[in-house]
Every structure is written in structure tokens, then in C-alpha cells.
PDB file of N, CA and C in Angstrom:
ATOM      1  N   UNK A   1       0.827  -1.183   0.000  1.00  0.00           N
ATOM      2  CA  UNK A   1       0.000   0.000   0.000  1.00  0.00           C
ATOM      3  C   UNK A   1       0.876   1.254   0.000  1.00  0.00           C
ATOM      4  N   UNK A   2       2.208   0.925   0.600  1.00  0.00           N
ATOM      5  CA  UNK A   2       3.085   2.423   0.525  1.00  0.00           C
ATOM      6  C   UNK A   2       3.665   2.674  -0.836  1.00  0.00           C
ATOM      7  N   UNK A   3       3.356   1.674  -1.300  1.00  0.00           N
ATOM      8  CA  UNK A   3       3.946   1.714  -2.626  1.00  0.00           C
ATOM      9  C   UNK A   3       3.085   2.572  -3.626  1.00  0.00           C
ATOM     10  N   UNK A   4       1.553   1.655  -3.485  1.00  0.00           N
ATOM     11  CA  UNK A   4       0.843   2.623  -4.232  1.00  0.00           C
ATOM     12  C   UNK A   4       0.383   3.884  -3.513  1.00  0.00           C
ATOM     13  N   UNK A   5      -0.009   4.370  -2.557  1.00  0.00           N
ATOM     14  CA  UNK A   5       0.626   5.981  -2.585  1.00  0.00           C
ATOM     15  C   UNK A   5       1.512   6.797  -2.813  1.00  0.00           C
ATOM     16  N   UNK A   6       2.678   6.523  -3.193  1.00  0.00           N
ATOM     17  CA  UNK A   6       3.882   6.970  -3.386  1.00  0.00           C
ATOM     18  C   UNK A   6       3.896   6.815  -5.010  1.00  0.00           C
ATOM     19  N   UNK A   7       3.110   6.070  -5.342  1.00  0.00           N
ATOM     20  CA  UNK A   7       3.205   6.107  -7.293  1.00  0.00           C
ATOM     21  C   UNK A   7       1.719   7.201  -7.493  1.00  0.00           C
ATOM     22  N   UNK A   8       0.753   6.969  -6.872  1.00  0.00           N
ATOM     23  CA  UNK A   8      -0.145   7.934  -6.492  1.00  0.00           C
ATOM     24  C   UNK A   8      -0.008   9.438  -6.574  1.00  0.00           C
ATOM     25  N   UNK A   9       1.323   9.613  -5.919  1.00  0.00           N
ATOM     26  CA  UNK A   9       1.454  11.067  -5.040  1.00  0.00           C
ATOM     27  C   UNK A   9       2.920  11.200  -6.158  1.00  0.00           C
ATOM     28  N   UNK A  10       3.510  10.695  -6.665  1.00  0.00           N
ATOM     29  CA  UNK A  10       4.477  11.126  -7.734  1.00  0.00           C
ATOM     30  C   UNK A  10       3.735  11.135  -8.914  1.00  0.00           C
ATOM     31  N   UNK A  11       2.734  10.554  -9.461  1.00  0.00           N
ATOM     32  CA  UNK A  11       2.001  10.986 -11.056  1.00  0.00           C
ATOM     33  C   UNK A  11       0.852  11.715 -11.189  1.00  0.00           C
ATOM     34  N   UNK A  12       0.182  12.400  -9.714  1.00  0.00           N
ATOM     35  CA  UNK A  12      -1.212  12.912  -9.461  1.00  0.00           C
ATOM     36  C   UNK A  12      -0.583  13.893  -8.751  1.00  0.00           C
ATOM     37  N   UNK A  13       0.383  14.134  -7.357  1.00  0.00           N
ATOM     38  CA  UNK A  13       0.299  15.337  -6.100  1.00  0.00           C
ATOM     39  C   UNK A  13      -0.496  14.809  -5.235  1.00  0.00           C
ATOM     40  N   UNK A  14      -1.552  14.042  -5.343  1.00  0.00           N
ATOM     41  CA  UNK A  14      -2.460  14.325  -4.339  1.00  0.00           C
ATOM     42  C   UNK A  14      -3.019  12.582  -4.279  1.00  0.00           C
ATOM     43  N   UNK A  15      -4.057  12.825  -3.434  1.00  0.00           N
ATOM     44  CA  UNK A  15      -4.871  11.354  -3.470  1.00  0.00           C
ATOM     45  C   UNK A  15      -4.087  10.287  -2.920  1.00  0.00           C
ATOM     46  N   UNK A  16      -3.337  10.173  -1.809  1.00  0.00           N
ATOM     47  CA  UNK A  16      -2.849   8.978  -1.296  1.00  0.00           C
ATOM     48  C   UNK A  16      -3.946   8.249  -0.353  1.00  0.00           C
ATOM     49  N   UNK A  17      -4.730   9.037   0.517  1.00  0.00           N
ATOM     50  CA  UNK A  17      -5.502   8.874   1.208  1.00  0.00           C
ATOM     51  C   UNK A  17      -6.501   7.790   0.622  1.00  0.00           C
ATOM     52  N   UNK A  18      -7.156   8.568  -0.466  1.00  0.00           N
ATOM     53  CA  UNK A  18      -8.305   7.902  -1.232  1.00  0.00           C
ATOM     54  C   UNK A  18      -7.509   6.411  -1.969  1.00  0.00           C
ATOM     55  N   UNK A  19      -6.684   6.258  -2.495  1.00  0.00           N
ATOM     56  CA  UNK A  19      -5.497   5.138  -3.119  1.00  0.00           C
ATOM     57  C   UNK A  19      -5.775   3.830  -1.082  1.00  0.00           C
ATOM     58  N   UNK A  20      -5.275   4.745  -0.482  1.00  0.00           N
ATOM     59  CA  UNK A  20      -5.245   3.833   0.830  1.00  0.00           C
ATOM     60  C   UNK A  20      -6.971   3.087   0.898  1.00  0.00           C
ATOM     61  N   UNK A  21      -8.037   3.451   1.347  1.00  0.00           N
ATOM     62  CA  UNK A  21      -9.202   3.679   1.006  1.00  0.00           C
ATOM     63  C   UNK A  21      -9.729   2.475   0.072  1.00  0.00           C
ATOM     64  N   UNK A  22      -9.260   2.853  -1.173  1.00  0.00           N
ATOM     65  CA  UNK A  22      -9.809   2.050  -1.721  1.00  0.00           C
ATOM     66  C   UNK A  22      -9.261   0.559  -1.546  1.00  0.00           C
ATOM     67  N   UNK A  23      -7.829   0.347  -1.605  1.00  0.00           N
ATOM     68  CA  UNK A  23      -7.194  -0.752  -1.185  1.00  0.00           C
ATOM     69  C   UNK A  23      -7.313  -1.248  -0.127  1.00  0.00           C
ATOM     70  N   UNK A  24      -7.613  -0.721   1.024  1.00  0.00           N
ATOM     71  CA  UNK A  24      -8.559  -1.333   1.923  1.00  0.00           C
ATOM     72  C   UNK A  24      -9.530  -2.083   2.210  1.00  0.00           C
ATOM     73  N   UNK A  25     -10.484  -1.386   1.416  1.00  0.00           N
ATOM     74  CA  UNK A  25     -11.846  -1.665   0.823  1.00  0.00           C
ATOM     75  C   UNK A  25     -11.903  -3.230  -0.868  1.00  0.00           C
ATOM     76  N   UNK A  26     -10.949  -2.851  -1.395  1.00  0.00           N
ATOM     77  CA  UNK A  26     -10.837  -4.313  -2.280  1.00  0.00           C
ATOM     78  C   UNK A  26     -10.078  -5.558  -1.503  1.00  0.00           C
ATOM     79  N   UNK A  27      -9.692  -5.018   0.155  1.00  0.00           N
ATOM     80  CA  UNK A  27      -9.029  -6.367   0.570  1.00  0.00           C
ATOM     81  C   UNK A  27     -10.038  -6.799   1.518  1.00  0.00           C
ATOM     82  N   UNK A  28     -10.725  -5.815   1.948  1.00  0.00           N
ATOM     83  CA  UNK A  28     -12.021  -6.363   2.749  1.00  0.00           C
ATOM     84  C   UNK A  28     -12.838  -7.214   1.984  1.00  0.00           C
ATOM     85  N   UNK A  29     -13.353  -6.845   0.560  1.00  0.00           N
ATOM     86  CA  UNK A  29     -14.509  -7.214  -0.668  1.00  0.00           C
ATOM     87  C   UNK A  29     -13.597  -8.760  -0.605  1.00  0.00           C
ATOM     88  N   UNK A  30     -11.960  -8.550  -0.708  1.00  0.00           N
ATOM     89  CA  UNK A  30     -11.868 -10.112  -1.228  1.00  0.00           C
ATOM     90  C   UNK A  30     -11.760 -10.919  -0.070  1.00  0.00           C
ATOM     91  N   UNK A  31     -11.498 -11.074   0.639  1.00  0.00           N
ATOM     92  CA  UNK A  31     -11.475 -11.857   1.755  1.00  0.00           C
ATOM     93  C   UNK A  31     -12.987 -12.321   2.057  1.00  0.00           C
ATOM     94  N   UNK A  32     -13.984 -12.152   1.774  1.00  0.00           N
ATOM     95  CA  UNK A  32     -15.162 -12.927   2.212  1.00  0.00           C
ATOM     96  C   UNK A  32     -14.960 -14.105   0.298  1.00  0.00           C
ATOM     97  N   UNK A  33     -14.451 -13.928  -0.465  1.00  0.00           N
ATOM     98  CA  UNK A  33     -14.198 -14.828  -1.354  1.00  0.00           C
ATOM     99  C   UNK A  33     -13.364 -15.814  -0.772  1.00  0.00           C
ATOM    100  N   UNK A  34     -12.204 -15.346  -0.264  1.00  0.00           N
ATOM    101  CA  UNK A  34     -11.303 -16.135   0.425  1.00  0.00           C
ATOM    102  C   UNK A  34     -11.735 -17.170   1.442  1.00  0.00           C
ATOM    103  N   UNK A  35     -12.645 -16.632   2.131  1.00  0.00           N
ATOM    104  CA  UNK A  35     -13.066 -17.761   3.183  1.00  0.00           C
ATOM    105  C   UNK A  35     -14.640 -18.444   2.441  1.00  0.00           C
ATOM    106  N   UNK A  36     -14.614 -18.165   1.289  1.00  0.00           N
ATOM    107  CA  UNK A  36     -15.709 -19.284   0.265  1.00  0.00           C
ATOM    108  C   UNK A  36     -15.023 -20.204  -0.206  1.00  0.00           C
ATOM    109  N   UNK A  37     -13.323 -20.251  -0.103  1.00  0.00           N
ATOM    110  CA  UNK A  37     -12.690 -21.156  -0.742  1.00  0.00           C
ATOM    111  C   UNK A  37     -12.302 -20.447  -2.390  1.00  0.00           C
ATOM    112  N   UNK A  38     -12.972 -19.389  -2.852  1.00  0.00           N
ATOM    113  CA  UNK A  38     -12.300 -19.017  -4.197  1.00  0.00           C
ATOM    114  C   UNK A  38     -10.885 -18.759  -4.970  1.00  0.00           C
ATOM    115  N   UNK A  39     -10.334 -19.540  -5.605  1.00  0.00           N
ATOM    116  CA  UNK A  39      -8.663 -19.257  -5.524  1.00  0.00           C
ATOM    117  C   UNK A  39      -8.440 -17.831  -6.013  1.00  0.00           C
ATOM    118  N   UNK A  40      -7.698 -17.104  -5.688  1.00  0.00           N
ATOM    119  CA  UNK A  40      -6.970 -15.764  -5.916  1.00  0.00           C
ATOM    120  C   UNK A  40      -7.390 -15.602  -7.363  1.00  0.00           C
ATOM    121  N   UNK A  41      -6.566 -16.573  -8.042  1.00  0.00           N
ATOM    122  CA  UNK A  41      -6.761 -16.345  -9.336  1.00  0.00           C
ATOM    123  C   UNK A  41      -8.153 -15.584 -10.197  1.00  0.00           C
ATOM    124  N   UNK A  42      -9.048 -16.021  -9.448  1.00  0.00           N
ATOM    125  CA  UNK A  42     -11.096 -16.105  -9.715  1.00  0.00           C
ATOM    126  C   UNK A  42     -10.878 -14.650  -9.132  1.00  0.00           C
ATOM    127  N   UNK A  43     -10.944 -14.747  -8.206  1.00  0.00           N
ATOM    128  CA  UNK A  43     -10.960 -13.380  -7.297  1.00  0.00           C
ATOM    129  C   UNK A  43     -10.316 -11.972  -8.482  1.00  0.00           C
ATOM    130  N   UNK A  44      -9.281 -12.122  -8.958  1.00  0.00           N
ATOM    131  CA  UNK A  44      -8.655 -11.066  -9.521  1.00  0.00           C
ATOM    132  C   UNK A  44      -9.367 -10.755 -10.967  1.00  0.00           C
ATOM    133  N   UNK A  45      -9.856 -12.076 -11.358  1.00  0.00           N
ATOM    134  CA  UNK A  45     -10.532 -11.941 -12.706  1.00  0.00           C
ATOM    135  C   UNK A  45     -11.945 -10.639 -12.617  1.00  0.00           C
TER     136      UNK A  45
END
């Protein structure tokens, strides 16, 4: 995640916050896949 704010905040200025946020939020969404048994792979598609 420090990574993508920092590519965030070097090609935009701004928006690390919202970058954090959302990546948060797509690791929360995948983890109820995760405990259905869905492999990563499915998940990313």
C-alpha cells in the first residue's frame, strides 16, 4: 500500500488517502471470497 501511494502522489500530487481507502476496501470485498474457498486467481478476474 506504501507503494501505491507513493506512485499515487508522484504521477497525481495528491490522493494517497483515497489510493489507501480504496485498497482497503478491495481487501475487505476479497477476503469474504477467500473464506468461500475461491482461488486468488477467480478473485482477480
Amino acid at each position: 500500500m506504501i507503494k501505491l501511494s507513493r506512485t499515487q502522489y508522484e504521477e497525481v500530487g495528491d490522493g494517497t488517502t483515497s489510493v489507501i481507502v480504496l485498497a482497503g476496501e478491495m481487501l475487505h470485498v476479497g477476503e469474504a471470497f477467500i473464506d468461500k474457498k475461491y482461488h486468488p486467481t477467480v478473485i482477480i478476474c
